[in-house]
C-alpha atoms as a PDB file:
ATOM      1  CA  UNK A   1     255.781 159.504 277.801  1.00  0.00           C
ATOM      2  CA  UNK A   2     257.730 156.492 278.240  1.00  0.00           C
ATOM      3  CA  UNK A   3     260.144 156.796 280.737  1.00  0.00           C
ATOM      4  CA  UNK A   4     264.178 154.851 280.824  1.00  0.00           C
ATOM      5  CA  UNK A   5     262.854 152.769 283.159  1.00  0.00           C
ATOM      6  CA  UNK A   6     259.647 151.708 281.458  1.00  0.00           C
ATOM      7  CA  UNK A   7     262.494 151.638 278.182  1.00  0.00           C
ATOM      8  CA  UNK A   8     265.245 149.167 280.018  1.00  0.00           C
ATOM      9  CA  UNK A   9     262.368 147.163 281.212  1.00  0.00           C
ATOM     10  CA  UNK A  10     260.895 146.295 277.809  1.00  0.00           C
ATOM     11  CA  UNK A  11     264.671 145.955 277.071  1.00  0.00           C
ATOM     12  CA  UNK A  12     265.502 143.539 279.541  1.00  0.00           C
ATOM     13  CA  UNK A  13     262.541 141.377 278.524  1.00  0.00           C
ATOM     14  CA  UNK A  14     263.727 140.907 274.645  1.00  0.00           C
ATOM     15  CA  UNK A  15     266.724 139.675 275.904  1.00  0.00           C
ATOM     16  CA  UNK A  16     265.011 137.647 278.055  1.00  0.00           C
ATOM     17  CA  UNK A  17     263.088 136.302 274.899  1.00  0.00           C
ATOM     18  CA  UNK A  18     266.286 135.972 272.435  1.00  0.00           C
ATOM     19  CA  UNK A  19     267.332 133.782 275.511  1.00  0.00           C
ATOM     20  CA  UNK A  20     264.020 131.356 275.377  1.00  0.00           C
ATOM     21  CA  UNK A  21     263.758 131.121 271.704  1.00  0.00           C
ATOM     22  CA  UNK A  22     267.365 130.045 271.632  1.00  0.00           C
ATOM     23  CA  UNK A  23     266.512 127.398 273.872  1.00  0.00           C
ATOM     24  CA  UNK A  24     263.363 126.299 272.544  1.00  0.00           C
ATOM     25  CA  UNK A  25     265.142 126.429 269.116  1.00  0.00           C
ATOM     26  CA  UNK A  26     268.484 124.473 270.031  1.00  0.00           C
ATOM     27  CA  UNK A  27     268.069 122.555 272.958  1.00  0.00           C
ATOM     28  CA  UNK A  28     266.240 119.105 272.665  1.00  0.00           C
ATOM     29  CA  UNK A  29     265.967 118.127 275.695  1.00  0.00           C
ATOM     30  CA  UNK A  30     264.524 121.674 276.987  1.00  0.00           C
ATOM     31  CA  UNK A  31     261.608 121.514 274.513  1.00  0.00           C
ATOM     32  CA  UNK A  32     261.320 117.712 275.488  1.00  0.00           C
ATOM     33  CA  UNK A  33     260.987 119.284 279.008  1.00  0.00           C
ATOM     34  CA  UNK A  34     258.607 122.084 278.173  1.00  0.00           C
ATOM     35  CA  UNK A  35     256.239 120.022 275.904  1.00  0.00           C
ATOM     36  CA  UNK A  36     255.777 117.517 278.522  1.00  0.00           C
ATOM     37  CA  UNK A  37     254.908 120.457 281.350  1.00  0.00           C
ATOM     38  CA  UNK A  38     252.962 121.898 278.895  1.00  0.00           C
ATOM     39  CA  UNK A  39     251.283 117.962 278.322  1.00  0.00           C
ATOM     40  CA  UNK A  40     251.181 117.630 282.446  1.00  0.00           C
ATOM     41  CA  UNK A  41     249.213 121.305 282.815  1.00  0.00           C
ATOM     42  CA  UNK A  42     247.221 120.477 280.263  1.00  0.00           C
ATOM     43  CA  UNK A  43     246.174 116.912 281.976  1.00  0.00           C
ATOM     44  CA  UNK A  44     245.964 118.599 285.342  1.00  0.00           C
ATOM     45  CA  UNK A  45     243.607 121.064 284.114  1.00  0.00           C
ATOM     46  CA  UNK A  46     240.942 119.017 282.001  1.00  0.00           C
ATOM     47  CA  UNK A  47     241.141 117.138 285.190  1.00  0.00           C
ATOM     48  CA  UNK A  48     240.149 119.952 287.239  1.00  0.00           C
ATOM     49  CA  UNK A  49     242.742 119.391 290.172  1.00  0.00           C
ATOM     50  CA  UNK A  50     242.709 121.233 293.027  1.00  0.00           C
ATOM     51  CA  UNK A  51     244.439 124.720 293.131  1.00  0.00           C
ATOM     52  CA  UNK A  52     247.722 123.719 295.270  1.00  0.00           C
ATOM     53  CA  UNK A  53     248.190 121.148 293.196  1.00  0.00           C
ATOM     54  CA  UNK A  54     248.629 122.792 289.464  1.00  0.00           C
ATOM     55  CA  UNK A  55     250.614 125.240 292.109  1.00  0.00           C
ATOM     56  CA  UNK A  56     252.980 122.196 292.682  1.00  0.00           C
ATOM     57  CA  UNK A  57     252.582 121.563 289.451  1.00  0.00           C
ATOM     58  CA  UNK A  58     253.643 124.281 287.723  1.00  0.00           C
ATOM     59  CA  UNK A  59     256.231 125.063 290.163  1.00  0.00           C
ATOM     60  CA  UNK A  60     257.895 121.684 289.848  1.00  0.00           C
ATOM     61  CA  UNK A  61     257.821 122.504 285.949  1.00  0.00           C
ATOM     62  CA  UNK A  62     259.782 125.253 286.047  1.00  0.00           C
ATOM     63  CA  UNK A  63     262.229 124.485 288.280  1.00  0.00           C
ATOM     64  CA  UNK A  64     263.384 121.641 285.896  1.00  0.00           C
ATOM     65  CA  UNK A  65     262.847 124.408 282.966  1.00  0.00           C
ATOM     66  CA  UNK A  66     265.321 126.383 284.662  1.00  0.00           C
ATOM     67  CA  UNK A  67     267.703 123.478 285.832  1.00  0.00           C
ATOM     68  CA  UNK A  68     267.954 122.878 282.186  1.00  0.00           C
ATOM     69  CA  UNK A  69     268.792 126.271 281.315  1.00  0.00           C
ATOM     70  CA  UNK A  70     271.296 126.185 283.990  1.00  0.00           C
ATOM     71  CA  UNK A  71     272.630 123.112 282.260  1.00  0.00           C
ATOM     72  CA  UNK A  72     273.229 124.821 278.973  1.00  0.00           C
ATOM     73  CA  UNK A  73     274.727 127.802 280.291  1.00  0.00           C
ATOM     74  CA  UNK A  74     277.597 126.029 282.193  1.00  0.00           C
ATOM     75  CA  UNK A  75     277.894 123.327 279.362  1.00  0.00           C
ATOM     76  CA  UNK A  76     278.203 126.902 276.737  1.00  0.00           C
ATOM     77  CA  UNK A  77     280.460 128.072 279.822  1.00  0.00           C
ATOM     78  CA  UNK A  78     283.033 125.824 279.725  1.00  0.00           C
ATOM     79  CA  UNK A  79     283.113 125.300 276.056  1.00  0.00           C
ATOM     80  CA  UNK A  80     284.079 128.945 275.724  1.00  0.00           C
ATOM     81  CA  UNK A  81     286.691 128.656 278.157  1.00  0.00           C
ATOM     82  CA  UNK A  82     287.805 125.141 277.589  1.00  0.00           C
ATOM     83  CA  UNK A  83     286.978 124.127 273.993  1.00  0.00           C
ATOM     84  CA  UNK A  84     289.048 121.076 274.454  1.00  0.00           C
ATOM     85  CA  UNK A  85     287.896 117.469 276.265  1.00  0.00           C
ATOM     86  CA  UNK A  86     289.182 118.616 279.108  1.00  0.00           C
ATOM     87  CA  UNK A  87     288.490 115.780 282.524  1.00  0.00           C
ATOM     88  CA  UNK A  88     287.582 118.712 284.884  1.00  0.00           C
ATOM     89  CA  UNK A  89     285.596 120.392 282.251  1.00  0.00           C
ATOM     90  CA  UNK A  90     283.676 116.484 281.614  1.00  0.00           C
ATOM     91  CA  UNK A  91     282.819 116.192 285.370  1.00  0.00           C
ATOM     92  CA  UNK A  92     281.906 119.390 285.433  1.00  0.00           C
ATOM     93  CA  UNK A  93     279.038 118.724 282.008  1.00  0.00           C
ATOM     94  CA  UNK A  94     278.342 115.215 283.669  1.00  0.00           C
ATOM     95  CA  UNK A  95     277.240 117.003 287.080  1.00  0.00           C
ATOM     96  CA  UNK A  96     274.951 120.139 285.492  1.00  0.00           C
ATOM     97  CA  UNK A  97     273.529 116.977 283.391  1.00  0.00           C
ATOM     98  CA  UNK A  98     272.918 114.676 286.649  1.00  0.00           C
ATOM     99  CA  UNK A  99     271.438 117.765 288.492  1.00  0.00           C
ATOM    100  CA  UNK A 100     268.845 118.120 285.695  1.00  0.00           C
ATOM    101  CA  UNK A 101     268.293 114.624 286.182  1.00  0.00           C
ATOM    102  CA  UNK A 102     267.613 114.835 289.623  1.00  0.00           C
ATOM    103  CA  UNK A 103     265.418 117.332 289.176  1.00  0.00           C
ATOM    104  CA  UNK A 104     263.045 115.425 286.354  1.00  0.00           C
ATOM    105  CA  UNK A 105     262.942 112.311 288.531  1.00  0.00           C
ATOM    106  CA  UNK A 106     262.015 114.659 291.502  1.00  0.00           C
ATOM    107  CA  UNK A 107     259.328 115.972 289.080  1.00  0.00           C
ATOM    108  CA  UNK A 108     258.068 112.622 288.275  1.00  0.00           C
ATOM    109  CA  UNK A 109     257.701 111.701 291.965  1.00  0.00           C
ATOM    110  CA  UNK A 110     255.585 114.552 292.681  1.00  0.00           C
ATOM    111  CA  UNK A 111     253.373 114.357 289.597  1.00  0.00           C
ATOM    112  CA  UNK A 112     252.777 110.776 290.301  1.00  0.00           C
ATOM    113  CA  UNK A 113     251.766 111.762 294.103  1.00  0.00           C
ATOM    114  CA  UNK A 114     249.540 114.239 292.569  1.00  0.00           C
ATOM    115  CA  UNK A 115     248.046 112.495 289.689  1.00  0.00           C
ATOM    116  CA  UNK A 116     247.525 108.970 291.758  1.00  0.00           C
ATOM    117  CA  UNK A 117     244.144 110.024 293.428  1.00  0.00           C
ATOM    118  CA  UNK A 118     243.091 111.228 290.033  1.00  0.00           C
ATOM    119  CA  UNK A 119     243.924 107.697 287.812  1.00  0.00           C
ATOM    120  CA  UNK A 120     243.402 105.571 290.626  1.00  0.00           C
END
């Protein structure tokens, strides 16, 4: 017997999905981002790095995964609202975009920290 919880739950998680393919589908710059993570793992692994750092890893991934997302929400955002070049509504595209940024150089930082030992 499936229960409404066990129902909402499987729910939530096609939603959840429609969300990722739409990304992965529309969004350059997120599948540049996830095909280089997926690149990085994959590096890390056949490697055979230590445990805390495909942890890092990973985690640094998805944080710029989800930075992204972020990104095209509040870009989406303010189109719906402000459909118009609007200055405000351009600072506020050119900041989500320079967060992202911030994050990916981040990510580089700590993947060359990692991966240094391993190349050099």
């Amino acid at each position: 017997m499936v229960t409404r919880l066990t129902r909402d739950f499987f729910k939530s998680l096609r939603h959840a999905g429609r969300g990722f393919k739409y990304m992965t589908i529309r969004e350059k710059n997120f599948r540049i981002e996830l095909a280089a993570g997926i690149v990085v793992l994959g590096i890390a692994f056949y490697m055979e790095m230590q445990k805390w750092e495909l942890v890092s890893l990973t985690f640094i991934i998805f944080i710029v995964l989800i930075l992204e997302a972020i990104n095209t929400l509040v870009e989406r955002l303010i189109n719906i609202f402000n459909p118009r070049v609007h200055p405000y509504a351009k600072m506020l595209k050119d900041v989500t975009a320079s967060i992202v940024l911030l994050g990916s150089i981040g990510s580089i930082i700590i993947g060359l920290l990692i991966f240094w030992p391993y190349v050099f």
